[in-house]
N, C-alpha and C. Protein backbone atom coordinates (compact mmCIF):
# COMPACT_ATOMS: atom_id res chain seq x y z
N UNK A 1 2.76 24.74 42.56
CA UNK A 1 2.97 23.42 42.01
C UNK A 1 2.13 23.21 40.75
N UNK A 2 1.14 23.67 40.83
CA UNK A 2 0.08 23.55 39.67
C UNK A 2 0.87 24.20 38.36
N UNK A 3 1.05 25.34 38.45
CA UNK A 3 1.87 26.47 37.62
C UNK A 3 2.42 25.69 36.95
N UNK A 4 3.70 24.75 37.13
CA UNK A 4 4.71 24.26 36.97
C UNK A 4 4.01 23.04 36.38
N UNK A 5 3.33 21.72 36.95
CA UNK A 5 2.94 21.00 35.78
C UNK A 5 2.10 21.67 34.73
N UNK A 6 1.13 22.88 34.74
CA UNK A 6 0.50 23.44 33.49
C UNK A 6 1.85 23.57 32.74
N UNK A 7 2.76 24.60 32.97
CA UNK A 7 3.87 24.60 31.86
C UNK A 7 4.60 23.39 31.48
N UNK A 8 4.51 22.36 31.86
CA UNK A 8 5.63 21.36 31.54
C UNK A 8 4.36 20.51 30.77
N UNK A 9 3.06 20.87 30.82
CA UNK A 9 2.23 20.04 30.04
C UNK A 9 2.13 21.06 28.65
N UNK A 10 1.88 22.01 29.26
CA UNK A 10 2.53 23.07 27.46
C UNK A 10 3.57 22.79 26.56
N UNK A 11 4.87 22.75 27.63
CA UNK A 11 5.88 22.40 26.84
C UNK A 11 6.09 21.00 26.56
N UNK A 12 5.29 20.09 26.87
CA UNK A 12 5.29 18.60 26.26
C UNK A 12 4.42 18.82 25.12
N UNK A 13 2.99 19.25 25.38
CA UNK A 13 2.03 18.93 24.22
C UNK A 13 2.40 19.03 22.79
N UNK A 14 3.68 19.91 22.74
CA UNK A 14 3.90 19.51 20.95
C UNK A 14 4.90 18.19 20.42
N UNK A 15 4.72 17.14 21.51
CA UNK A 15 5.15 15.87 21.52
C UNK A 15 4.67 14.63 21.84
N UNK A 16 3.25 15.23 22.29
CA UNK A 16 2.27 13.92 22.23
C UNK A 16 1.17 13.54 21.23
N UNK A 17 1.07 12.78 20.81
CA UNK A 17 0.46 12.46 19.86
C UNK A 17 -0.91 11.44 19.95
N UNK A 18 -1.58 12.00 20.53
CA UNK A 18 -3.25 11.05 20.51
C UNK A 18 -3.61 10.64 19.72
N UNK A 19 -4.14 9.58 19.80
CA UNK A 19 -4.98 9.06 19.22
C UNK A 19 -5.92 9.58 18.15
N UNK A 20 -6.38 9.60 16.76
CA UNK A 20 -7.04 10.62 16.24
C UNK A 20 -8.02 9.80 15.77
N UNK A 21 -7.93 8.93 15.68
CA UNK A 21 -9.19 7.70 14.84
C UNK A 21 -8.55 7.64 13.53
N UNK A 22 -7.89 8.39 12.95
CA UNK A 22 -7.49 8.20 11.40
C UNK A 22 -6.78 6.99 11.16
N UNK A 23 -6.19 6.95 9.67
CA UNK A 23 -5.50 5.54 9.50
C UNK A 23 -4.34 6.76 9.45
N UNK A 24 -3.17 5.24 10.07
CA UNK A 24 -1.52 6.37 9.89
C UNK A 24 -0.84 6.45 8.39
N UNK A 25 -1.55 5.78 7.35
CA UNK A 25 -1.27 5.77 5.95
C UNK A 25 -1.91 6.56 5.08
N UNK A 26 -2.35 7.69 5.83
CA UNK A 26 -2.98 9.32 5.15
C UNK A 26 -2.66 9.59 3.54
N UNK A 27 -2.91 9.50 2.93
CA UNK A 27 -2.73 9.90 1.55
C UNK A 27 -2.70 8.63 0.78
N UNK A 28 -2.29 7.26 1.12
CA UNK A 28 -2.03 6.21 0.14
C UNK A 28 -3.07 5.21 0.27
N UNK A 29 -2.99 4.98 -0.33
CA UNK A 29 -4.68 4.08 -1.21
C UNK A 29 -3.78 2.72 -1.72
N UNK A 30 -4.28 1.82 -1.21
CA UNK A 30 -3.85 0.18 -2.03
C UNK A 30 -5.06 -0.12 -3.10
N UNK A 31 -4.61 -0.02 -4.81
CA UNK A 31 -5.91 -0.36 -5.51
C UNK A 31 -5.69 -1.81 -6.28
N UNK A 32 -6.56 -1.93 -6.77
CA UNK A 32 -6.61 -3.71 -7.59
C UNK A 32 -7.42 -3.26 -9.18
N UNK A 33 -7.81 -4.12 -10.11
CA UNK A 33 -8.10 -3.82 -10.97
C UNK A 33 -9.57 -3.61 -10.67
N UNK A 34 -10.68 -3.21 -11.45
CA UNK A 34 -12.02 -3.11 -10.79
C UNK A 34 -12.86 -4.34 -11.06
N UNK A 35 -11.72 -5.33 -12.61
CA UNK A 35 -12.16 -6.53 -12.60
C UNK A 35 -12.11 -8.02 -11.43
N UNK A 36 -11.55 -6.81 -10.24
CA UNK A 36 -10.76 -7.87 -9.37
C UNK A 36 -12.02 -8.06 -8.16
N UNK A 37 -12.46 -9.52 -7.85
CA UNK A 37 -14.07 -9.44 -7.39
C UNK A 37 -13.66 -9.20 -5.75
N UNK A 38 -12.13 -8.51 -5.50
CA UNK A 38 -11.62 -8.33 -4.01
C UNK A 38 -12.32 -6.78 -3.55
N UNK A 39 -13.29 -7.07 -2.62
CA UNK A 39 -13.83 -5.57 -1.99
C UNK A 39 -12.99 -4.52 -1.54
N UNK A 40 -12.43 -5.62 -0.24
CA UNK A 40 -11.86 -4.90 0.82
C UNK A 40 -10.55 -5.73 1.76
N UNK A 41 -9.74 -5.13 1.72
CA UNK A 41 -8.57 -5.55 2.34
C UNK A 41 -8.35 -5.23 3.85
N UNK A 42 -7.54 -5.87 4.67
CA UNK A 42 -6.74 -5.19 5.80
C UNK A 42 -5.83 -4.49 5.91
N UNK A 43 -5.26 -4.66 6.75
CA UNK A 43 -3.53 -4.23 6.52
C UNK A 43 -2.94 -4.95 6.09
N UNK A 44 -3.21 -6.21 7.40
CA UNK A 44 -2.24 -7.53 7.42
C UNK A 44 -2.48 -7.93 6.07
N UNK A 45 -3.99 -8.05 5.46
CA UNK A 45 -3.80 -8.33 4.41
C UNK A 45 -3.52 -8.22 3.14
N UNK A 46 -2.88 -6.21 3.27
CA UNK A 46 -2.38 -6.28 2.19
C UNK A 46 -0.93 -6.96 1.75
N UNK A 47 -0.41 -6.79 3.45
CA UNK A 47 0.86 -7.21 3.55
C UNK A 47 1.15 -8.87 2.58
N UNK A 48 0.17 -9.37 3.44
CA UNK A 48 0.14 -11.05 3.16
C UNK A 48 -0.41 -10.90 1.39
N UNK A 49 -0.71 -10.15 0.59
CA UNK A 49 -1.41 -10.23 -1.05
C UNK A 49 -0.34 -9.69 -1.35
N UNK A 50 0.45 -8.74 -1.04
CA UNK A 50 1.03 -8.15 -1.55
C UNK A 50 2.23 -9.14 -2.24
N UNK A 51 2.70 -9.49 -0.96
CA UNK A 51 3.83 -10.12 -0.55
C UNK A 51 3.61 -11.78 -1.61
N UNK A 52 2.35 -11.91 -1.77
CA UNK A 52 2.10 -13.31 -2.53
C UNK A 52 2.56 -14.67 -1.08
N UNK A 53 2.12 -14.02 0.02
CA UNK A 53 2.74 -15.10 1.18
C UNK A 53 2.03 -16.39 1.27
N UNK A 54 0.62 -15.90 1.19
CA UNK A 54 -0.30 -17.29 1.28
C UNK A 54 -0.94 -17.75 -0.12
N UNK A 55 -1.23 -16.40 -1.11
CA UNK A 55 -1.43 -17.28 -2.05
C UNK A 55 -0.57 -16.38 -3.26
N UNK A 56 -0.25 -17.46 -4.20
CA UNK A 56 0.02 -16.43 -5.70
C UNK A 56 -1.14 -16.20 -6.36
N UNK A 57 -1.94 -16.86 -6.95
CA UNK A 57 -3.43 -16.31 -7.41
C UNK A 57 -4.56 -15.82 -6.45
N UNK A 58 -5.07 -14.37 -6.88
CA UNK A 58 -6.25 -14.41 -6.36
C UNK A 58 -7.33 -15.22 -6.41
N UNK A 59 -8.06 -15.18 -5.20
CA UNK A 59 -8.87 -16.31 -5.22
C UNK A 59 -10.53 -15.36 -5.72
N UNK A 60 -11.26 -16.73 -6.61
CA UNK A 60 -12.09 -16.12 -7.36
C UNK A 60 -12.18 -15.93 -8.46
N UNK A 61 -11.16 -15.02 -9.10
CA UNK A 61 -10.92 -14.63 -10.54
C UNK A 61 -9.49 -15.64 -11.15
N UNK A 62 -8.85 -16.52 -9.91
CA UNK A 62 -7.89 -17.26 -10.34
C UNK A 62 -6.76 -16.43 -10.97
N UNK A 63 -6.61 -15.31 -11.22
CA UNK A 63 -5.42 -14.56 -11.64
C UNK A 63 -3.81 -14.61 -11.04
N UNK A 64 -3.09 -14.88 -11.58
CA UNK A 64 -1.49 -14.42 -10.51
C UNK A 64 -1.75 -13.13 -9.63
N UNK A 65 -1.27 -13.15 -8.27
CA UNK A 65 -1.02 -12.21 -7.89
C UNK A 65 0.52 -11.30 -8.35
N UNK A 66 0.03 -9.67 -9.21
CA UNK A 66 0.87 -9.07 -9.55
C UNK A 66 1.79 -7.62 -8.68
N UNK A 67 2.30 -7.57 -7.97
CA UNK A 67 2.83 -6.62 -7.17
C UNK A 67 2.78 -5.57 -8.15
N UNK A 68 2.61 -4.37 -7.95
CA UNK A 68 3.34 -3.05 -8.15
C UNK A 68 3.80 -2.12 -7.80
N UNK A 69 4.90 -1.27 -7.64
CA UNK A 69 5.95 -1.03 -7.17
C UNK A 69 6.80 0.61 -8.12
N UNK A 70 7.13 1.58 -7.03
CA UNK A 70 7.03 3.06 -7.94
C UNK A 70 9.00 2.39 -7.54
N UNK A 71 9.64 3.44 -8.73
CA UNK A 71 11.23 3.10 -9.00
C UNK A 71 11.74 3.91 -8.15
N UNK A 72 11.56 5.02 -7.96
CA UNK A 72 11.64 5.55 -6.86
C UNK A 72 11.38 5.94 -5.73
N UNK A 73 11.49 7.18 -5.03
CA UNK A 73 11.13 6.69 -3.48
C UNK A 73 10.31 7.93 -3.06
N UNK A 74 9.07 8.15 -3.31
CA UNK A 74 8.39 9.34 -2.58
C UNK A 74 7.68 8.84 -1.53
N UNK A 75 7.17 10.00 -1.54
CA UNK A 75 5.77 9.78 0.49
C UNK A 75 5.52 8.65 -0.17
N UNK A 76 4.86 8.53 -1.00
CA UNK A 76 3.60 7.11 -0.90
C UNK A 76 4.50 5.92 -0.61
N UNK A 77 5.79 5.73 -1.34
CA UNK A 77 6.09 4.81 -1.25
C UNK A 77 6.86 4.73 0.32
N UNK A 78 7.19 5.39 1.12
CA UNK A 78 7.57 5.63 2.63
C UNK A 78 6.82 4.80 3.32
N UNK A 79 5.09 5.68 3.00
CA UNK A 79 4.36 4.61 3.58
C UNK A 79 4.19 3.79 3.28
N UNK A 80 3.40 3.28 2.58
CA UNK A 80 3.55 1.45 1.61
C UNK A 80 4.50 1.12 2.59
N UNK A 81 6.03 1.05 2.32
CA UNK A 81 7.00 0.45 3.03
C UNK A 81 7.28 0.04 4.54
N UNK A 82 6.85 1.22 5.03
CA UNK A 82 6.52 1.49 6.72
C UNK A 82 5.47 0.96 7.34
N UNK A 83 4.06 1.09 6.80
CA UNK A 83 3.20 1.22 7.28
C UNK A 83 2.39 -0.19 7.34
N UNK A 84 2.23 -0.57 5.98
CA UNK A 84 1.88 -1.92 5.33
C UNK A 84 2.61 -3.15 5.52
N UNK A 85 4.26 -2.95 5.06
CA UNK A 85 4.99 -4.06 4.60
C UNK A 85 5.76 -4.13 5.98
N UNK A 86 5.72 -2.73 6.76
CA UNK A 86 6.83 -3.03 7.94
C UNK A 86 8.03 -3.44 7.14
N UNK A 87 8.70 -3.20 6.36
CA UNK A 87 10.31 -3.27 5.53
C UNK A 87 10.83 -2.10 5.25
N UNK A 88 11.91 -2.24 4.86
CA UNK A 88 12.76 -0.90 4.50
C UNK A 88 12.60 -1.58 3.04
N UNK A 89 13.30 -0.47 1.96
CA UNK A 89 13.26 -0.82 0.71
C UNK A 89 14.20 -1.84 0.35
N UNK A 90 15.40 -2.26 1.28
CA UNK A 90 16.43 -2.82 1.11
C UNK A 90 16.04 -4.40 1.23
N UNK A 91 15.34 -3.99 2.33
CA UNK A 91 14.34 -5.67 3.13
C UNK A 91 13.20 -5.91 1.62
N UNK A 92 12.46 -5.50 1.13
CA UNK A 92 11.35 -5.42 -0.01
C UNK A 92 12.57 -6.13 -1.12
N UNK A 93 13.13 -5.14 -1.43
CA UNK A 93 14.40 -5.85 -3.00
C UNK A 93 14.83 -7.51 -2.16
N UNK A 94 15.71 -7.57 -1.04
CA UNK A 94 15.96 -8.79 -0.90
C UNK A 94 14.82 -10.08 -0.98
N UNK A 95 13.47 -9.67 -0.17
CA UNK A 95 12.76 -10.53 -0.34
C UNK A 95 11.98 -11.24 -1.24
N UNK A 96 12.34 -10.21 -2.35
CA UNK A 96 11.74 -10.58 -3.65
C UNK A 96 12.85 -11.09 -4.92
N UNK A 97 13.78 -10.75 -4.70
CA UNK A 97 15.04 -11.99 -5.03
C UNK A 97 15.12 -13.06 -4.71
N UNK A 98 15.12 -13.26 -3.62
CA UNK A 98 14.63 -14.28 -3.05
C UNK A 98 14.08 -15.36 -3.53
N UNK A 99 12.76 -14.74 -3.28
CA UNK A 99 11.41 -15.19 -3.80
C UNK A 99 11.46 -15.39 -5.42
N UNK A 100 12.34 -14.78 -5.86
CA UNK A 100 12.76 -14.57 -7.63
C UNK A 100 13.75 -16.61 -7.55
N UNK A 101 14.58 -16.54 -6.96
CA UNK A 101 15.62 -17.39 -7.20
C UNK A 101 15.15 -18.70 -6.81
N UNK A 102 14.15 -18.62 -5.64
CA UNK A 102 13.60 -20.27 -5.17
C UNK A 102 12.48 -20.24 -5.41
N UNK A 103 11.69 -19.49 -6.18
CA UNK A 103 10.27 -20.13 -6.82
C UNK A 103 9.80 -19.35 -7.94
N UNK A 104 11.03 -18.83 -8.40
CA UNK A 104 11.03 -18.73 -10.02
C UNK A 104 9.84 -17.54 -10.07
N UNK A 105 9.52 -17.13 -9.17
CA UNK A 105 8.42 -15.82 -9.07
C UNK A 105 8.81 -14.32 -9.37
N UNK A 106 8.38 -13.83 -10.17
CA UNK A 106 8.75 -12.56 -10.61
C UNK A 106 8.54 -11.26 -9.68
N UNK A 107 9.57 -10.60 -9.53
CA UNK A 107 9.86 -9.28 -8.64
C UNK A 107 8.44 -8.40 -9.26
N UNK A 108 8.00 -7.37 -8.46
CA UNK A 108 6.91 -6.33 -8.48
C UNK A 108 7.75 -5.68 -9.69
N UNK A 109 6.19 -5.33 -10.76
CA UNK A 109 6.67 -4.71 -11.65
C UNK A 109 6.84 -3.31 -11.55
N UNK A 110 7.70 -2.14 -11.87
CA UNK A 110 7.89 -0.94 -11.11
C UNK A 110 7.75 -0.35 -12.59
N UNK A 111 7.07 1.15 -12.19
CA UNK A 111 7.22 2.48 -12.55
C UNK A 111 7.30 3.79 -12.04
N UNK A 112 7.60 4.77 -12.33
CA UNK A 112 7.68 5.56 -12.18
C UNK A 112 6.48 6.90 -11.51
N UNK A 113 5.59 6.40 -12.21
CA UNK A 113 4.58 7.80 -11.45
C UNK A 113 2.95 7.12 -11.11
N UNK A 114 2.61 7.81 -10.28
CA UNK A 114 0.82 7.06 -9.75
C UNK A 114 0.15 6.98 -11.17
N UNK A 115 0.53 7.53 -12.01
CA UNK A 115 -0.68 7.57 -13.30
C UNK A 115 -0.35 5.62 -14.12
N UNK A 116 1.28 5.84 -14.18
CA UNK A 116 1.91 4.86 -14.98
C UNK A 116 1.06 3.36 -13.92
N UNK A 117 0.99 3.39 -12.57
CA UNK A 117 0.53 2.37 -11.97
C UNK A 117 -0.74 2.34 -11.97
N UNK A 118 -1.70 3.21 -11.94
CA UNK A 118 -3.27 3.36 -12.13
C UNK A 118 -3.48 3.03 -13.51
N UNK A 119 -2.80 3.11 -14.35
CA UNK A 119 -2.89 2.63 -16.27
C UNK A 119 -2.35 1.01 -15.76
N UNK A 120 -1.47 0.58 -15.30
CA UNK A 120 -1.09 -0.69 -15.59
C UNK A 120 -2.20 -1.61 -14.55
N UNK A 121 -2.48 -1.24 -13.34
CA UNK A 121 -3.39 -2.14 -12.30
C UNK A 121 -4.82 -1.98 -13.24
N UNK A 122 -5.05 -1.15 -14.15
CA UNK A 122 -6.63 -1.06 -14.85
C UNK A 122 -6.56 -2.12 -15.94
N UNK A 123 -4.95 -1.98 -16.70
CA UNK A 123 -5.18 -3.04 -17.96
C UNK A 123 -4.82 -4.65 -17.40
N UNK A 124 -4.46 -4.54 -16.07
CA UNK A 124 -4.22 -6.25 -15.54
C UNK A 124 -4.60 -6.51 -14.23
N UNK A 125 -5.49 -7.97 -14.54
CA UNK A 125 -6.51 -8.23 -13.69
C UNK A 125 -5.89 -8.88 -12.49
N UNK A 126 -4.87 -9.09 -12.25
CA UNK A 126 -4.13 -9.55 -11.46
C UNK A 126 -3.00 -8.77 -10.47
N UNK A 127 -3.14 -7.65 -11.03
CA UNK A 127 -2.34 -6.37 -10.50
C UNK A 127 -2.74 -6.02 -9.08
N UNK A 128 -1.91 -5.24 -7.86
CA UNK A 128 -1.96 -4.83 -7.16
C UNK A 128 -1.16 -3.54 -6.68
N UNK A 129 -1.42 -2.49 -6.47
CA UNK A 129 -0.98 -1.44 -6.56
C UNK A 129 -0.94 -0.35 -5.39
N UNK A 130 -0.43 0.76 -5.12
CA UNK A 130 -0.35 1.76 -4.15
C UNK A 130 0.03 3.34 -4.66
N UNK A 131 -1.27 4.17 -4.39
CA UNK A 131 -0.80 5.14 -4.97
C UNK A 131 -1.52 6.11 -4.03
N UNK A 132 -0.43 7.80 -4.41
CA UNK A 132 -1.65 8.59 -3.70
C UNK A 132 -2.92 8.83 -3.94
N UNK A 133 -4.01 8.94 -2.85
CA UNK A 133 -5.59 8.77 -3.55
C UNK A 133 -6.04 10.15 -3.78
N UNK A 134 -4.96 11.12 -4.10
CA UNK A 134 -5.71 12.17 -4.88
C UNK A 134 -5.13 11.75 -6.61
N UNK A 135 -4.43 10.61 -6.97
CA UNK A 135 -4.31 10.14 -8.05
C UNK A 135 -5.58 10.00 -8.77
N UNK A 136 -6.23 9.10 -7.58
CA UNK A 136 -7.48 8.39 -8.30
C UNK A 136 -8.31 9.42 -8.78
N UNK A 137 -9.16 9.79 -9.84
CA UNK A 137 -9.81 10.88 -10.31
C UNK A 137 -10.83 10.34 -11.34
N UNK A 138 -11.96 11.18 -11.84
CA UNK A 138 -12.76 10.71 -12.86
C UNK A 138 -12.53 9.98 -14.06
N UNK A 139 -11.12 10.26 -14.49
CA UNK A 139 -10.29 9.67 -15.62
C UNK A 139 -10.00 8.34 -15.57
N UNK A 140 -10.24 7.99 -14.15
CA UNK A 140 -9.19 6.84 -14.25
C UNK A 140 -10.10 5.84 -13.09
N UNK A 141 -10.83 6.39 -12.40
CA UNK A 141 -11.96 5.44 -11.37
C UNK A 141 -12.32 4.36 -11.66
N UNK A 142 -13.04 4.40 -13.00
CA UNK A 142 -13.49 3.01 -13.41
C UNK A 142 -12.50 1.77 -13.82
N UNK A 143 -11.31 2.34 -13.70
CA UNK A 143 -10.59 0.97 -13.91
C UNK A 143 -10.47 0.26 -12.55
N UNK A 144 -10.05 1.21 -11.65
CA UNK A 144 -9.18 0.43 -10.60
C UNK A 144 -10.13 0.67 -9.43
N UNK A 145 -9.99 -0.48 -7.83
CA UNK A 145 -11.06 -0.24 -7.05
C UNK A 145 -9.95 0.08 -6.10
N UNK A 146 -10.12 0.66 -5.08
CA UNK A 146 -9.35 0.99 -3.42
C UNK A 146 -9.94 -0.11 -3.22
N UNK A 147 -8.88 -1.06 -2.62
CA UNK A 147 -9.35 -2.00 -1.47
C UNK A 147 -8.94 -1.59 -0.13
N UNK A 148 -8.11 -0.80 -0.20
CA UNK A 148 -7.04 0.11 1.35
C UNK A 148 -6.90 1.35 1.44
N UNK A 149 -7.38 1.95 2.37
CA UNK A 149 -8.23 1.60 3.54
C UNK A 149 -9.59 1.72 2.98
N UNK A 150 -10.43 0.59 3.84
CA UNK A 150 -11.81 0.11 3.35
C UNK A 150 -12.81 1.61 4.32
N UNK A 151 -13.47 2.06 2.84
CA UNK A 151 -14.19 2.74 3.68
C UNK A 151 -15.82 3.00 4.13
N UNK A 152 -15.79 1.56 4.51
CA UNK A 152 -17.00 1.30 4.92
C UNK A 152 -17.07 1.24 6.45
């Protein structure tokens, strides 16, 4: 009897998945400008900044809150979508039409590659961004801060 659950715990183990302590958003980094006096974020709260749900300006520096947003669809943006926003990309475009048509609020501004969004969240203080964090590098650190995941 033993025999038989050891093998059926063999042949499960490449389908269970423990607990590891890590965050499940491995590679993607939520950054802000470094002028932005925001430390550290949650999840929920990137969701809720992101999204502009509770407020449009950051609080503090008084700035609009600015979404940013890659045009296409790689890992990072999978997660962002999955992980953070809980939306599909289809749910993200509608809600921000939306949000475009009854309060005159402008859709996340989009580009194309982690560099193009690490250059635009550095030159605007109101920006919010998601990129992979082997993006972030000596070149480009001092503009922008990780607020996600906080690693303190």
């Amino acid at each position: 009897m033993s025999s038989i659950k050891l093998f059926l715990f063999i042949l499960l183990l490449p389908f269970v998945n423990p607990p590891t302590g890590q965050d499940d958003t491995m590679g993607l980094v939520v950054i802000v400008n470094s002028a932005n006096n925001t430390a550290a974020l949650t999840k929920s709260e990137v969701k809720l900044t992101y999204l502009r749900k509770i407020n449009k300006r950051w609080p503090g520096i008084n700035k609009n809150i600015v979404p940013v947003d890659r045009r296409d669809m790689p890992e990072t943006k999978k997660l962002f979508l999955a992980k953070l926003l809980n939306m599909s990309s289809q749910d993200m475009t509608r809600y921000f039409t939306e949000r475009e048509y009854m309060n005159a609020e402008m859709p996340p501004v989009t580009f194309s590659s982690d560099a193009e969004i690490i250059d635009y969240v550095g030159e605007n203080v109101g920006a919010i961004g998601y990129v992979n964090v082997n993006s972030i590098n000596g070149d480009n650190k001092s503009k922008v801060r990780v607020v996600y995941p906080d690693k303190h």
